[in-house]
Protein backbone atom coordinates (compact mmCIF):
# COMPACT_ATOMS: atom_id res chain seq x y z
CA UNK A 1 -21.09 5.67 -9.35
CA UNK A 2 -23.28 8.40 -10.95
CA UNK A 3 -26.68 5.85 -9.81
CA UNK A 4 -24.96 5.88 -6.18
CA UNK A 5 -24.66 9.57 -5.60
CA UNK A 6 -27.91 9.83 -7.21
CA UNK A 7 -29.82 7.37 -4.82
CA UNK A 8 -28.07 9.38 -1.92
CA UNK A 9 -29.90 12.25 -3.21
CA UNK A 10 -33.38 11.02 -3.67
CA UNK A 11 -33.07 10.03 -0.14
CA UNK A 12 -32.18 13.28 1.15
CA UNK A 13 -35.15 14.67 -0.95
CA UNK A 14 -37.35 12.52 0.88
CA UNK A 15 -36.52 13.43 4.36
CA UNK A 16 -37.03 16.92 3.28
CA UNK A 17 -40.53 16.39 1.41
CA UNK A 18 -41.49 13.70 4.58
CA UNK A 19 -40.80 16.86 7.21
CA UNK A 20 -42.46 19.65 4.42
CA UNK A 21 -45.68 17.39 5.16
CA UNK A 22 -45.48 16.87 8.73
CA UNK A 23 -47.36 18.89 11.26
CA UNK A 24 -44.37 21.45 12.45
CA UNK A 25 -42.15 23.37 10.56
CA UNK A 26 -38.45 22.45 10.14
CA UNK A 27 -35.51 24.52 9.07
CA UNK A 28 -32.70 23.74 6.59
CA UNK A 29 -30.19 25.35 8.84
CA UNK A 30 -25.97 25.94 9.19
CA UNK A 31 -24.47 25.23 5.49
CA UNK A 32 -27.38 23.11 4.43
CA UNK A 33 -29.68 26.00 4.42
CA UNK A 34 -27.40 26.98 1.03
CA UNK A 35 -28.11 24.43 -0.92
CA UNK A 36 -31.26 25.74 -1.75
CA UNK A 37 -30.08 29.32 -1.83
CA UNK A 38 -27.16 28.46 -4.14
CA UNK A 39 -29.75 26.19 -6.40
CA UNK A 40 -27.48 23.04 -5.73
CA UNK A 41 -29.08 19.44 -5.10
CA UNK A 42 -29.49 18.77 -0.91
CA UNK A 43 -26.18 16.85 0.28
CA UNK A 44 -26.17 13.84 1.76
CA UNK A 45 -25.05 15.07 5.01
CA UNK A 46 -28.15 17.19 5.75
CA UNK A 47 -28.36 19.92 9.09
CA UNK A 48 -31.63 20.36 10.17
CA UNK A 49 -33.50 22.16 12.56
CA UNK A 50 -36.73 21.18 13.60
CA UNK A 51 -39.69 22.62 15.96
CA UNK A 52 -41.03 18.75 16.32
CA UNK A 53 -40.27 16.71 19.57
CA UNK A 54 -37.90 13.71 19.11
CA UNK A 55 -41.52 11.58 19.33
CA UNK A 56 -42.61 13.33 16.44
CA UNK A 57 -39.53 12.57 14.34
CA UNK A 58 -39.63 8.72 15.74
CA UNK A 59 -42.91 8.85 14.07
CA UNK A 60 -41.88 10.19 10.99
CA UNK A 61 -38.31 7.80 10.69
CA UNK A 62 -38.28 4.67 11.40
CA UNK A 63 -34.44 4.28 12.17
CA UNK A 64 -33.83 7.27 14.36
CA UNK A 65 -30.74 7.34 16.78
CA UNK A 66 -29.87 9.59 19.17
CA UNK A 67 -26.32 10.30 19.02
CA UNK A 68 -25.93 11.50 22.54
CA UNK A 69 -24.44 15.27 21.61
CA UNK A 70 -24.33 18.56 22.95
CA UNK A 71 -26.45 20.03 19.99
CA UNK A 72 -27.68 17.69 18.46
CA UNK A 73 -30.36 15.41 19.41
CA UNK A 74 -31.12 12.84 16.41
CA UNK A 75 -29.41 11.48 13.68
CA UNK A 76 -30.63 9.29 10.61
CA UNK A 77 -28.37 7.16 8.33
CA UNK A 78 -28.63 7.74 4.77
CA UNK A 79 -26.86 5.11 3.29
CA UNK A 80 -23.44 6.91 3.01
CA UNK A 81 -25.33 9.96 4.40
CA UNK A 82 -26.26 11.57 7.66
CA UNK A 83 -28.70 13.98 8.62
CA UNK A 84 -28.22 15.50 11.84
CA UNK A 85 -31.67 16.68 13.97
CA UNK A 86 -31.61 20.29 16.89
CA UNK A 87 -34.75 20.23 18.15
CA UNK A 88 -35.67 24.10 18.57
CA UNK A 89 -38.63 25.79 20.57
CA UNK A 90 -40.83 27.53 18.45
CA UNK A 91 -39.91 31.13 17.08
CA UNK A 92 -36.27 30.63 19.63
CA UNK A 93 -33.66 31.73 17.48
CA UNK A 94 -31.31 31.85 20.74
CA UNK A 95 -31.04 27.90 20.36
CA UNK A 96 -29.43 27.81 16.69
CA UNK A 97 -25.75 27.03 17.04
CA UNK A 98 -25.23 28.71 13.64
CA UNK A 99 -21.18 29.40 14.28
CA UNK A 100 -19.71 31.53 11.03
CA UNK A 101 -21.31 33.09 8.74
CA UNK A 102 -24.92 33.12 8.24
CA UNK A 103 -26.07 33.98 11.90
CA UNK A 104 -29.80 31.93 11.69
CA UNK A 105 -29.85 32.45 7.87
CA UNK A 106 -31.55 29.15 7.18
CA UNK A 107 -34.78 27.61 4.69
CA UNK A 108 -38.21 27.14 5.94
CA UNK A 109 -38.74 23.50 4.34
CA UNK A 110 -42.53 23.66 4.95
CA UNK A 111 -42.94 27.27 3.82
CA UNK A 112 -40.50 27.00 1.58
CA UNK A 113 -38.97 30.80 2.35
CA UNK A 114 -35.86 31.81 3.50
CA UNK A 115 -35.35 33.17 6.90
CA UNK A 116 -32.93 36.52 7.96
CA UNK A 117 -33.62 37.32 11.34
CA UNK A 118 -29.69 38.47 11.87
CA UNK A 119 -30.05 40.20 8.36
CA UNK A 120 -27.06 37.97 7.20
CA UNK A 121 -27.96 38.13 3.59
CA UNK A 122 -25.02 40.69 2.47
CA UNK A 123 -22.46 38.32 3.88
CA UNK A 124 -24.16 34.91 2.27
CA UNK A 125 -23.88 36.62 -0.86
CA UNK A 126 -20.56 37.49 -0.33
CA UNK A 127 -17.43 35.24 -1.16
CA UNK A 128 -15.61 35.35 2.27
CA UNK A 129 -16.79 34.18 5.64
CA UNK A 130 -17.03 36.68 8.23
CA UNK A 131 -16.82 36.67 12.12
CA UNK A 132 -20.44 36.67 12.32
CA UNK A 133 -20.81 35.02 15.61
CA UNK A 134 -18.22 37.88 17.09
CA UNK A 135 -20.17 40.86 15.70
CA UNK A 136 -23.33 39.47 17.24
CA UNK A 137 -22.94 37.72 20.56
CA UNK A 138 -26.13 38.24 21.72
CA UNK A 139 -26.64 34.85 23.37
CA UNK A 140 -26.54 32.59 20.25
CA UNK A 141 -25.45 28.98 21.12
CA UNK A 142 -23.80 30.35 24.32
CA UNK A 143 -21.57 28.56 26.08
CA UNK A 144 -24.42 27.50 29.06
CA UNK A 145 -25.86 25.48 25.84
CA UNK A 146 -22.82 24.44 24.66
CA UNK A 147 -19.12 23.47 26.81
CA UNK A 148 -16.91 26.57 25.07
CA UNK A 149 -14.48 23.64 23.92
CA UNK A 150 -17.36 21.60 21.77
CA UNK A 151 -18.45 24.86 20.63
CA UNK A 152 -15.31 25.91 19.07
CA UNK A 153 -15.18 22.67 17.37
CA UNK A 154 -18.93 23.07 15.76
CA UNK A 155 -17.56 26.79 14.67
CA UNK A 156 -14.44 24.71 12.67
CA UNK A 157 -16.50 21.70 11.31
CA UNK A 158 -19.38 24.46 10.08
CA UNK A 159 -16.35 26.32 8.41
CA UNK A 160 -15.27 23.47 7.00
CA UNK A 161 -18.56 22.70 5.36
CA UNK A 162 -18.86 26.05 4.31
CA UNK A 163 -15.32 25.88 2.76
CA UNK A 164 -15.73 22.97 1.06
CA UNK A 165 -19.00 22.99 -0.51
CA UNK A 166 -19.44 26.65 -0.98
CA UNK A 167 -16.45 27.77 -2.14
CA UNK A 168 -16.34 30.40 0.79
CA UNK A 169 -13.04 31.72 1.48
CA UNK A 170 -12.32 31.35 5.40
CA UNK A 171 -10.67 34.68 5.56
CA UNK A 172 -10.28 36.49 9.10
CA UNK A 173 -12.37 33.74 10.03
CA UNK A 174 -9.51 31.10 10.35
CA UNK A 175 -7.75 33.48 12.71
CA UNK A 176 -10.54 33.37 15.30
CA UNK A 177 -10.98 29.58 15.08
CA UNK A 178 -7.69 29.35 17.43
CA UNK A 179 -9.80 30.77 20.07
CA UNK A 180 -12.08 29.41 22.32
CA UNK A 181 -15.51 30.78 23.60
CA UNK A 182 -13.67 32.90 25.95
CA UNK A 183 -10.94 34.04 23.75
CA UNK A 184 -8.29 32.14 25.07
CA UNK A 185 -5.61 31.53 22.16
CA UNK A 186 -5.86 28.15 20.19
CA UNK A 187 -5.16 26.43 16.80
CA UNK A 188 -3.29 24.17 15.55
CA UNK A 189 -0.23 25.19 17.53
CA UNK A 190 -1.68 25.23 20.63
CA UNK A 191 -2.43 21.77 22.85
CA UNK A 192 -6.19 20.88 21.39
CA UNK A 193 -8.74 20.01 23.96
CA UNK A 194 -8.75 16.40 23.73
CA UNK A 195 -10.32 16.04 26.43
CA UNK A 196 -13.85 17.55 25.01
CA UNK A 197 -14.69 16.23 21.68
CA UNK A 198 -17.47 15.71 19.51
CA UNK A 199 -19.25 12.38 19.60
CA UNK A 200 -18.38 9.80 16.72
CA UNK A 201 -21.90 10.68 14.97
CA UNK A 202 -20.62 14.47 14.51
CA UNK A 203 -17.33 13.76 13.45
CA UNK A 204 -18.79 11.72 10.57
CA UNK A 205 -21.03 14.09 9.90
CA UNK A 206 -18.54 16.91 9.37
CA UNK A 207 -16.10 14.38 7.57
CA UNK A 208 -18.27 13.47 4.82
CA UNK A 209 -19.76 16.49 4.52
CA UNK A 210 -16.48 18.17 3.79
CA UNK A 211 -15.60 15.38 1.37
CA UNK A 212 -18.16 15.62 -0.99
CA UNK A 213 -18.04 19.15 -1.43
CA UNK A 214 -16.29 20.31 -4.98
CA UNK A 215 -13.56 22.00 -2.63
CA UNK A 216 -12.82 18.94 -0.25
CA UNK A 217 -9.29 20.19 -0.06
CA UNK A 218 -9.81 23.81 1.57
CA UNK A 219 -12.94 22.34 3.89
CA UNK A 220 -9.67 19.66 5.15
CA UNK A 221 -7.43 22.73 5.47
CA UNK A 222 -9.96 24.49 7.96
CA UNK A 223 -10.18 21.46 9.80
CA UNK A 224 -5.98 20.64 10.26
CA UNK A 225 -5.12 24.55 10.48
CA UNK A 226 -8.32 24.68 13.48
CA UNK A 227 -6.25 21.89 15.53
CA UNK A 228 -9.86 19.81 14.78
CA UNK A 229 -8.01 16.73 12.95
CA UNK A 230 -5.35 16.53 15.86
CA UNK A 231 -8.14 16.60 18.46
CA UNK A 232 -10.49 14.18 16.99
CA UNK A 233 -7.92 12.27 14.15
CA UNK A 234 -4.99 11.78 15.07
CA UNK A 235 -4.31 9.09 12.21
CA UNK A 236 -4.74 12.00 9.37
CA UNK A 237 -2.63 14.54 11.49
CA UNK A 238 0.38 12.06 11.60
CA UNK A 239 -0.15 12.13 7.73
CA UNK A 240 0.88 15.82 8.12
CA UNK A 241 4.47 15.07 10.00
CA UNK A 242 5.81 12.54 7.20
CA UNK A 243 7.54 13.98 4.46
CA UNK A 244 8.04 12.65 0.99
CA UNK A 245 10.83 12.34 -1.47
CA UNK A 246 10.88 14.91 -3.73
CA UNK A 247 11.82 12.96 -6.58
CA UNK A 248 8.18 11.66 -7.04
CA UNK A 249 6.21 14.18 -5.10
CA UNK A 250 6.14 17.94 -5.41
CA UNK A 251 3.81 18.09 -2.52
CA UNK A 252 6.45 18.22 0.40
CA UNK A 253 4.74 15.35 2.99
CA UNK A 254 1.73 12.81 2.62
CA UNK A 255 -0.53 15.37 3.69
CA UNK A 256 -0.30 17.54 1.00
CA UNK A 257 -0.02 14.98 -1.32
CA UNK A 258 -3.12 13.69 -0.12
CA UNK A 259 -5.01 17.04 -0.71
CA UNK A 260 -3.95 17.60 -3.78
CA UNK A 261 -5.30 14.31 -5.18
CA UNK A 262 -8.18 15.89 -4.89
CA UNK A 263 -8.33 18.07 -7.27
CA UNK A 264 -8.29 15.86 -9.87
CA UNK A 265 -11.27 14.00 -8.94
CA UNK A 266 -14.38 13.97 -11.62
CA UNK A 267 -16.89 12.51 -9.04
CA UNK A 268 -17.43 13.76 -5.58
CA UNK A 269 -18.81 10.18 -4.18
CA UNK A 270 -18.19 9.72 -0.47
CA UNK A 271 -16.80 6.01 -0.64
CA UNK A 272 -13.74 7.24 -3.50
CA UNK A 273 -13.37 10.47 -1.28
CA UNK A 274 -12.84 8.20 1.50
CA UNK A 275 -10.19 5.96 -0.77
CA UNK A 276 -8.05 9.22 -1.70
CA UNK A 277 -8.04 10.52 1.89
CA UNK A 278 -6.77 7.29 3.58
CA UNK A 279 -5.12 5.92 0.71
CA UNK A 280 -1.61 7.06 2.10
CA UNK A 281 -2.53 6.99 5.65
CA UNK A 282 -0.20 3.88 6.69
CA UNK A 283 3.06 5.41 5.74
CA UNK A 284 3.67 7.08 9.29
CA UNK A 285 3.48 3.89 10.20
CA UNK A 286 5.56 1.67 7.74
CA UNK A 287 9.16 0.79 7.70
CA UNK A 288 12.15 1.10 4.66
CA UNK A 289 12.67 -2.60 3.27
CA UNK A 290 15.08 -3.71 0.75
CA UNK A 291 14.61 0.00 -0.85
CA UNK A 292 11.11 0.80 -0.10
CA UNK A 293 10.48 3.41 2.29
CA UNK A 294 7.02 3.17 2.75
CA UNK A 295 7.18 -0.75 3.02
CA UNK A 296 3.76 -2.82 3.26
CA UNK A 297 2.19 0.97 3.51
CA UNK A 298 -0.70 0.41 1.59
CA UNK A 299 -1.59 -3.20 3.62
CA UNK A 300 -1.34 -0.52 6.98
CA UNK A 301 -3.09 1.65 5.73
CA UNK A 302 -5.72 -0.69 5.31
CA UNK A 303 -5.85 -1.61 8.93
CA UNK A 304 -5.72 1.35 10.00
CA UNK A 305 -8.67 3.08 7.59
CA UNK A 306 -10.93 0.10 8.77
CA UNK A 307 -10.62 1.23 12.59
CA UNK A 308 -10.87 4.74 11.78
CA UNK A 309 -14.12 4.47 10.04
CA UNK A 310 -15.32 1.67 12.19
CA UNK A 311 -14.64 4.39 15.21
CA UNK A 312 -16.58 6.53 13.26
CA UNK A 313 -19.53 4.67 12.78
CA UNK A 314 -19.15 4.69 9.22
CA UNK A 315 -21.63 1.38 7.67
CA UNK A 316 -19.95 -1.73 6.93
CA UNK A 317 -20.30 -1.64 3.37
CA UNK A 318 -18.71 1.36 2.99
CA UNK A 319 -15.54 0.11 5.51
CA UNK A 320 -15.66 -2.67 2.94
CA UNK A 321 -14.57 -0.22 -0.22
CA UNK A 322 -12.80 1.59 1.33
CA UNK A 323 -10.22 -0.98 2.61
CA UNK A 324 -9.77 -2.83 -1.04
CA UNK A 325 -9.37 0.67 -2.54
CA UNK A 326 -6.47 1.36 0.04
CA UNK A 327 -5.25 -2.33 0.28
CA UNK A 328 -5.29 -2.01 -3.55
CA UNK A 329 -4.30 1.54 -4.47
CA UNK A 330 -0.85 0.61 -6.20
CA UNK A 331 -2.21 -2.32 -8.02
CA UNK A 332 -2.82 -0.33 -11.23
CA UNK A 333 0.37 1.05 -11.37
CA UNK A 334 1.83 -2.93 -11.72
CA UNK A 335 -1.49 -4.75 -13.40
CA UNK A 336 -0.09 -4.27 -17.11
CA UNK A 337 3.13 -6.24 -16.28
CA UNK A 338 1.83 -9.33 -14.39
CA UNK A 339 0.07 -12.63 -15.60
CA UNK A 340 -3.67 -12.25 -15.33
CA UNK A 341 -4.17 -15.23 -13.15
CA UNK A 342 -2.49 -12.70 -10.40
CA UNK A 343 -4.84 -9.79 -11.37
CA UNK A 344 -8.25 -11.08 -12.71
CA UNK A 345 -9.23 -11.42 -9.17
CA UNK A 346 -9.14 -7.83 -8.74
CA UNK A 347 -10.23 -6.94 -11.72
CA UNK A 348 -13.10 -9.06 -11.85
CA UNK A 349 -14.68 -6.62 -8.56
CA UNK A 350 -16.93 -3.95 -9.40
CA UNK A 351 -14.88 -1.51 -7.64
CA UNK A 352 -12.27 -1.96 -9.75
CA UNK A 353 -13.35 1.02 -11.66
CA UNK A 354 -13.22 2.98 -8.66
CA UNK A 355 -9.78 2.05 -8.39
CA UNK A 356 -8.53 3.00 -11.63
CA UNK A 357 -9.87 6.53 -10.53
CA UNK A 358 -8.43 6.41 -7.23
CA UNK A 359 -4.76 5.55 -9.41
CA UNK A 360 -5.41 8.11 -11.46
CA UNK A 361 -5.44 10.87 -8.92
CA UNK A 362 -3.18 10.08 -7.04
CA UNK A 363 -0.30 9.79 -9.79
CA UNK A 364 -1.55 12.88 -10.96
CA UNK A 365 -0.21 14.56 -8.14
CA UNK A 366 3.19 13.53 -8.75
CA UNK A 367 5.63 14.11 -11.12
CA UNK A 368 4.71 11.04 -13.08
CA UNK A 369 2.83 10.83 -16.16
CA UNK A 370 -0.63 9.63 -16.76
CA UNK A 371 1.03 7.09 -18.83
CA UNK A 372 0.71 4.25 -16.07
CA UNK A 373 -3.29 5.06 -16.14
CA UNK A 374 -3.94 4.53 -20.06
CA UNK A 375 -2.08 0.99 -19.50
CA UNK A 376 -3.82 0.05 -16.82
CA UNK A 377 -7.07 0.95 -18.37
CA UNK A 378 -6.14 -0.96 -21.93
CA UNK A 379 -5.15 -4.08 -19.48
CA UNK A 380 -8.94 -3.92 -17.96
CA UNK A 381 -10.42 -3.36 -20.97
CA UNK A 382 -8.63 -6.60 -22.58
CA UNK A 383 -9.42 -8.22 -19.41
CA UNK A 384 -13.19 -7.43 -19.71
CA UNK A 385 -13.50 -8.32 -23.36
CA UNK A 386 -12.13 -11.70 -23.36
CA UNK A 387 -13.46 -12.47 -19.70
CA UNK A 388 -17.23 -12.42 -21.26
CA UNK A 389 -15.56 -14.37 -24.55
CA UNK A 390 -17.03 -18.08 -23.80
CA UNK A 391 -13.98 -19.29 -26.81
CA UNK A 392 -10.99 -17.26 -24.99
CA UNK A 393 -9.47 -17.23 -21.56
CA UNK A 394 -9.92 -14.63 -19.17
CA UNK A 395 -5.80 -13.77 -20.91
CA UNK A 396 -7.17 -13.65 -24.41
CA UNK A 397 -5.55 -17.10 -25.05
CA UNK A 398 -7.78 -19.18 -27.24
CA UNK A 399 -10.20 -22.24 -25.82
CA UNK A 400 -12.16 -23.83 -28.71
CA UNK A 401 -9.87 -26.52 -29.08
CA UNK A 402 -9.70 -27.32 -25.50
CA UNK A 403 -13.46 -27.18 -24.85
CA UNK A 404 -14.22 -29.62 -28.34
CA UNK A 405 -11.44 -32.03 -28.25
């Protein structure tokens, strides 16, 4: 896991030291211009803005797409990453889109300086977002550059990011993310725009940004409360209309449940992030069985995580984790009870540890016990130690006399 994240991040590096060598200067800009200011490593999900022509950054990366968006015109995959490419005019600050809170705060990669035209430096070193893009409307990513509805959606996703990485508090600034451009009233009570949305490129962008961020849970927040997940997700917003027994969950409905299995992660790695967020996400559409009320959810829920991240353009490898962790995500819970000719088949995949962590999470967010963990974790180890014991079965049972006799 650790080896994963940290391959991510050499990657991102490179993009960064490939463009601090090139011929034109390029800008850390929106929330990834904090990384460096905060002293963190670069995400994955990197948001750059760049004074070279999309020839000059087909020259530079071999695998550039163009995503087709209102602001942004290249992307390049990062294995689980994405970094998102504006191309700018020199010296125009008009054509940054920066929505919340740092105005065109953003991080000179070749010069390695920080930039301030707006003077935004009091409220980056402050710990709550402000209306920044209210108190200076001087023509910054108006809406002739941007449709008002796409713009109001960069404003919630940038929040987000912010939010979840950050640890900004959203503030007032939640307030104005119900309105559009114009000031007509929003959120997540009003009808979202579905009819303007940002491309599948951008979504995943601003979903696995938010995901890796230490504070997953308030970036998510920003986006339900902003009416983005309902205009872009539906499958996580029906999450939020499916309430849960309160026997076994504290949390109220599957949405909060799923939120609060975040906080107990150790790792922020996109592909487990991914696992906790869509582990539940078949139960709006399951059925009660012979006492089960979420019957068959987690097989659903597999389905349905596959299309969603297929729709999002999300790699293949990835969409391959993250449907066994859901398919598999109450497997723990039962491993210590059956034979291990039912279970050595999962646990015999490297993402088996993954899983345990997954389980782990997400029954620490109920009212049970981590006592269903620790057996499932004794069960593995057992597994492990006699799987790689030439003179024992995978169940510990011994072999010598049936391999000599």
């Amino acid at each position: 896991m650790n080896l994963h994240g940290g391959k991510r991040y050499l990657i991102s590096m490179n993009v960064i030291s490939t463009l601090a060598d090139a011929g034109f200067s390029s800008y850390l800009a929106g929330p990834s211009s904090l990384y460096m200011y905060h002293n963190r490593k670069a995400g994955s999900c990197l948001w750059i803005e760049t004074e070279g022509s999309l020839v000059d950054l087909s020259r530079l990366f071999e695998d550039l797409q163009f995503p087709g968006s209102a602001y942004f015109d290249a992307a390049l995959d990062l294995d689980d990453g994405l970094v998102l490419f504006h191309c700018i005019e020199p010296y125009d600050r008009r054509t940054s889109l920066h929505a919340s809170l740092q105005g065109t705060f953003r991080y000179d990669i070749r010069r390695r300086v920080f930039l301030d035209p707006d003077d935004a430096y009091g409220a980056v070193r402050g710990s709550e977002l402000v209306p920044f893009f209210h108190e200076k409307n001087d023509g910054v990513a108006s809406s002739e550059e941007v449709p008002a509805n796409l713009l109001r959606w960069y404003r919630a996703g940038e929040t987000a990011l912010l939010t979840a990485n950050h640890a900004y508090n959203p503030g007032v600034l939640m307030g104005l993310l119900g309105e559009d451009s114009m000031g007509e009233p929003g959120g997540a009570s009003a009808q979202p725009a579905h009819s303007t949305r940002l491309t599948p490129v951008e979504q995943r962008f601003f979903l696995a940004g938010v995901l890796v961020g230490p504070h997953a849970a308030e970036g998510l927040s920003v986006l339900m409360e902003s009416g983005f997940i309902s205009a872009h997700w539906p499958l996580l917003a029906a999450m939020n209309e499916v309430h849960h027994s309160k026997e076994h969950h504290p949390e109220g409905n599957v949405w909060k449940h799923t939120m609060e299995t975040f906080s107990h992660r150790k790792i922020y790695d996109l592909p487990l992030s991914l696992g906790l967020l869509l582990h539940d996400c078949g139960k709006p559409f399951s059925h009660e069985e012979n006492g089960n009320r979420f019957d068959r959810h987690a097989q659903i829920g597999a389905y349905k995580a596959r299309r969603f991240l297929e729709q999002l353009k999300f790699s293949p490898r990835l969409i391959d984790t993250v449907d066994f962790l859901v398919k598999n995500h109450m497997f723990p819970g039962a491993v210590s009870r059956l034979p291990v000719y039912r279970t050595e088949n999962i646990m015999a995949s490297p993402l088996f540890p993954d899983l345990l962590e997954l389980y782990r999470c997400d029954i620490s967010s109920t009212y049970r016990g981590p006592e269903g963990y620790y057996r499932a974790c004794r069960t593995y180890r057992n597994y492990l130690k006699h799987s790689h014991n030439p003179f024992r079965n995978s169940d510990g049972k011994k072999r010598l006399r049936l391999l000599v006799e």
